[in-house]
C-alpha atoms as a PDB file:
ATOM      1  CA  UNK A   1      61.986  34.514-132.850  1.00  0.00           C
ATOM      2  CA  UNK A   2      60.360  31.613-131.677  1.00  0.00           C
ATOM      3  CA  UNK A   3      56.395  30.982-130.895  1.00  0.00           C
ATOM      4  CA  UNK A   4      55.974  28.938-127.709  1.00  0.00           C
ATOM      5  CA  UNK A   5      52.368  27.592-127.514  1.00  0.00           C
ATOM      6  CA  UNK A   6      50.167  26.335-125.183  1.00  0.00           C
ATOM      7  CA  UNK A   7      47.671  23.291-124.881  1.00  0.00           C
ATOM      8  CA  UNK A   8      44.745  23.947-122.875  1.00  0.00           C
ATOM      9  CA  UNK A   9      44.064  20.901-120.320  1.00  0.00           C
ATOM     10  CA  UNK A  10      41.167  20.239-118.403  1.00  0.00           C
ATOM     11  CA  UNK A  11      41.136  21.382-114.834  1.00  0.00           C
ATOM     12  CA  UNK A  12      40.354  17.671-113.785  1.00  0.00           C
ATOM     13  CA  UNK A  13      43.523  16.407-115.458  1.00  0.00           C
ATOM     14  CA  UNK A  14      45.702  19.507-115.017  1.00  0.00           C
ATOM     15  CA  UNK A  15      44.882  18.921-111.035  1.00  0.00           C
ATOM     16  CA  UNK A  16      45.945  15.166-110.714  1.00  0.00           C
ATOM     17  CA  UNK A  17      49.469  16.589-111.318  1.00  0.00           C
ATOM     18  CA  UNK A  18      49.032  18.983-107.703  1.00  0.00           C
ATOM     19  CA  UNK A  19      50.848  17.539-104.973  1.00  0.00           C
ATOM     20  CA  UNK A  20      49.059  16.910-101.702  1.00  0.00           C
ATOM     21  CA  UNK A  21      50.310  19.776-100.564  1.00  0.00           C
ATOM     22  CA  UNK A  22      49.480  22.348-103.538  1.00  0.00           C
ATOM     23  CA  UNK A  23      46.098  20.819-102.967  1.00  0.00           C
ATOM     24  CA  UNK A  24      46.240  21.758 -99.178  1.00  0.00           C
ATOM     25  CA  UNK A  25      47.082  25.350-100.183  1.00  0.00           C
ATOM     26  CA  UNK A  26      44.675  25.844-103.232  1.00  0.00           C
ATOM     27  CA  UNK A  27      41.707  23.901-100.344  1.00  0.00           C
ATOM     28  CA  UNK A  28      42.869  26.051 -97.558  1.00  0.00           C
ATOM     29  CA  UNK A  29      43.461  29.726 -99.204  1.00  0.00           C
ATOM     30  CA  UNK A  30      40.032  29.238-100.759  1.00  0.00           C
ATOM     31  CA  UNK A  31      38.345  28.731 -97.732  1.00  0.00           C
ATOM     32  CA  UNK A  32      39.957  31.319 -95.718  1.00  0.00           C
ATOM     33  CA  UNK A  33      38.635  34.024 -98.103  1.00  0.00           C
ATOM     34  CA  UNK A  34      35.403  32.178 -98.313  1.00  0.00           C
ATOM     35  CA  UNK A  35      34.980  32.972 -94.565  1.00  0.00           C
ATOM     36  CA  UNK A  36      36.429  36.538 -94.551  1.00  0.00           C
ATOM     37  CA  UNK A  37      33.737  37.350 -97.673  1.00  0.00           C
ATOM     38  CA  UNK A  38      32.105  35.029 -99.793  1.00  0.00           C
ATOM     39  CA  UNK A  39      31.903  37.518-102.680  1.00  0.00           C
ATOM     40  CA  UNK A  40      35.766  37.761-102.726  1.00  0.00           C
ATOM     41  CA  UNK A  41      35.927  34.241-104.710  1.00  0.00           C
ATOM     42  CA  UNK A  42      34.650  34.466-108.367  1.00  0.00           C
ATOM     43  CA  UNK A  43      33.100  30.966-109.869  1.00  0.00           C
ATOM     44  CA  UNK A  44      36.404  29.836-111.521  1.00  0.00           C
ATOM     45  CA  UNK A  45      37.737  30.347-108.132  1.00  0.00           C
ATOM     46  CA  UNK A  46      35.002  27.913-106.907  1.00  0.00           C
ATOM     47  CA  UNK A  47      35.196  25.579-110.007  1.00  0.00           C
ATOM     48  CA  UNK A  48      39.282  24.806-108.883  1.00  0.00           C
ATOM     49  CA  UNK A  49      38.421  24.448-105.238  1.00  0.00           C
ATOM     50  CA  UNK A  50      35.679  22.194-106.169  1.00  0.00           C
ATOM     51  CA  UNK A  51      38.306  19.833-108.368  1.00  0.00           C
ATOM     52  CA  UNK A  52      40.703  20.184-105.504  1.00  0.00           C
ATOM     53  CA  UNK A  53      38.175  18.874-102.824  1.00  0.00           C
ATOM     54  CA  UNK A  54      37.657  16.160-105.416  1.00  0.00           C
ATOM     55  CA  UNK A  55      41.332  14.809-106.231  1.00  0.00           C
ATOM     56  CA  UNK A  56      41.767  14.956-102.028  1.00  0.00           C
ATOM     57  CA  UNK A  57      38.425  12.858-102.076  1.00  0.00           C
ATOM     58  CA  UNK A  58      39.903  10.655-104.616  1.00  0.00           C
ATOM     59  CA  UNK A  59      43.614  10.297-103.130  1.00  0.00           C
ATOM     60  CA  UNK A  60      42.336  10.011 -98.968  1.00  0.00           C
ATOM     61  CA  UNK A  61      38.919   9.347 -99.040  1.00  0.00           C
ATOM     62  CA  UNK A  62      36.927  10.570 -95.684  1.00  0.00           C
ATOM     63  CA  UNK A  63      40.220  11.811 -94.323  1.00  0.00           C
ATOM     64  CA  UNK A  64      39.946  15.321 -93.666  1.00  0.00           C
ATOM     65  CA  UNK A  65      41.848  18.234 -95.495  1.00  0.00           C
ATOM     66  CA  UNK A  66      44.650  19.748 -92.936  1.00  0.00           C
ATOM     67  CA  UNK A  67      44.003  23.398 -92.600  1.00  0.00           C
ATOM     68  CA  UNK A  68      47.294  26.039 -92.572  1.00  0.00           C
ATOM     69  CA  UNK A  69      47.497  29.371 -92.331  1.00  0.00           C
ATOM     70  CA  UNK A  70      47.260  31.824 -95.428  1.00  0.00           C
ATOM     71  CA  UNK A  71      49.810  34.440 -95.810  1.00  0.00           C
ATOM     72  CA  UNK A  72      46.507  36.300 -95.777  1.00  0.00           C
ATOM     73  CA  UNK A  73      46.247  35.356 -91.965  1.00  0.00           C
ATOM     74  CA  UNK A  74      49.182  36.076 -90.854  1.00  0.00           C
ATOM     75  CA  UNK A  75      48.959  39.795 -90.589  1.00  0.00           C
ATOM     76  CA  UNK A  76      47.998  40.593 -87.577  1.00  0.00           C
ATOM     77  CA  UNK A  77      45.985  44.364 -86.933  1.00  0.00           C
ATOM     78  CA  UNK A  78      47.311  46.006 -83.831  1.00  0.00           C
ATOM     79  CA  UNK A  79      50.718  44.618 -83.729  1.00  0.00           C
ATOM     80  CA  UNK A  80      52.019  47.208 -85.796  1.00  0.00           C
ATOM     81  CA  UNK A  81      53.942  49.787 -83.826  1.00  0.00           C
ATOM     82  CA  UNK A  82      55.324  53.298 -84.603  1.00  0.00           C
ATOM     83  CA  UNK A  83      58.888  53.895 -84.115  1.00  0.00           C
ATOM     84  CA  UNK A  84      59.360  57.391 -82.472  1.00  0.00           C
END
């Protein structure tokens, strides 16, 4: 049986390999649930949004971060309908 290990890399490095668009999600889904409640997102939570915010910094300067919709969002209360 073989051992597989595992090197631990530092968030700042291990993020420069996200593509924009990982970096969208990890920017986005983090705010949403900062909105929704604020004590919802733990402080490593917080720690990988903040290193996300800074690669998009780094990559497109002032250019704001696109926002999409969570899979959080998308449920929708009251559109659920019983079959009779």
């Amino acid at each position: 049986m073989t051992q597989q290990y595992y090197i631990p890399v530092p968030l700042e490095q291990a993020i420069k390999e996200y593509t924009d668009q990982e970096l969208i999600e990890v920017i986005s889904n983090t705010e949403h649930r900062l909105e929704k409640n604020k004590y919802d997102v733990n402080a490593a939570a917080i720690c990988f949004y903040d290193a996300a915010k800074t690669e998009w910094v780094a990559r497109h300067g002032d250019k704001p971060c696109p926002r999409i919709i969570s899979t959080a969002e998308f449920v929708f209360e009251g559109d659920i309908y019983e079959v009779f």
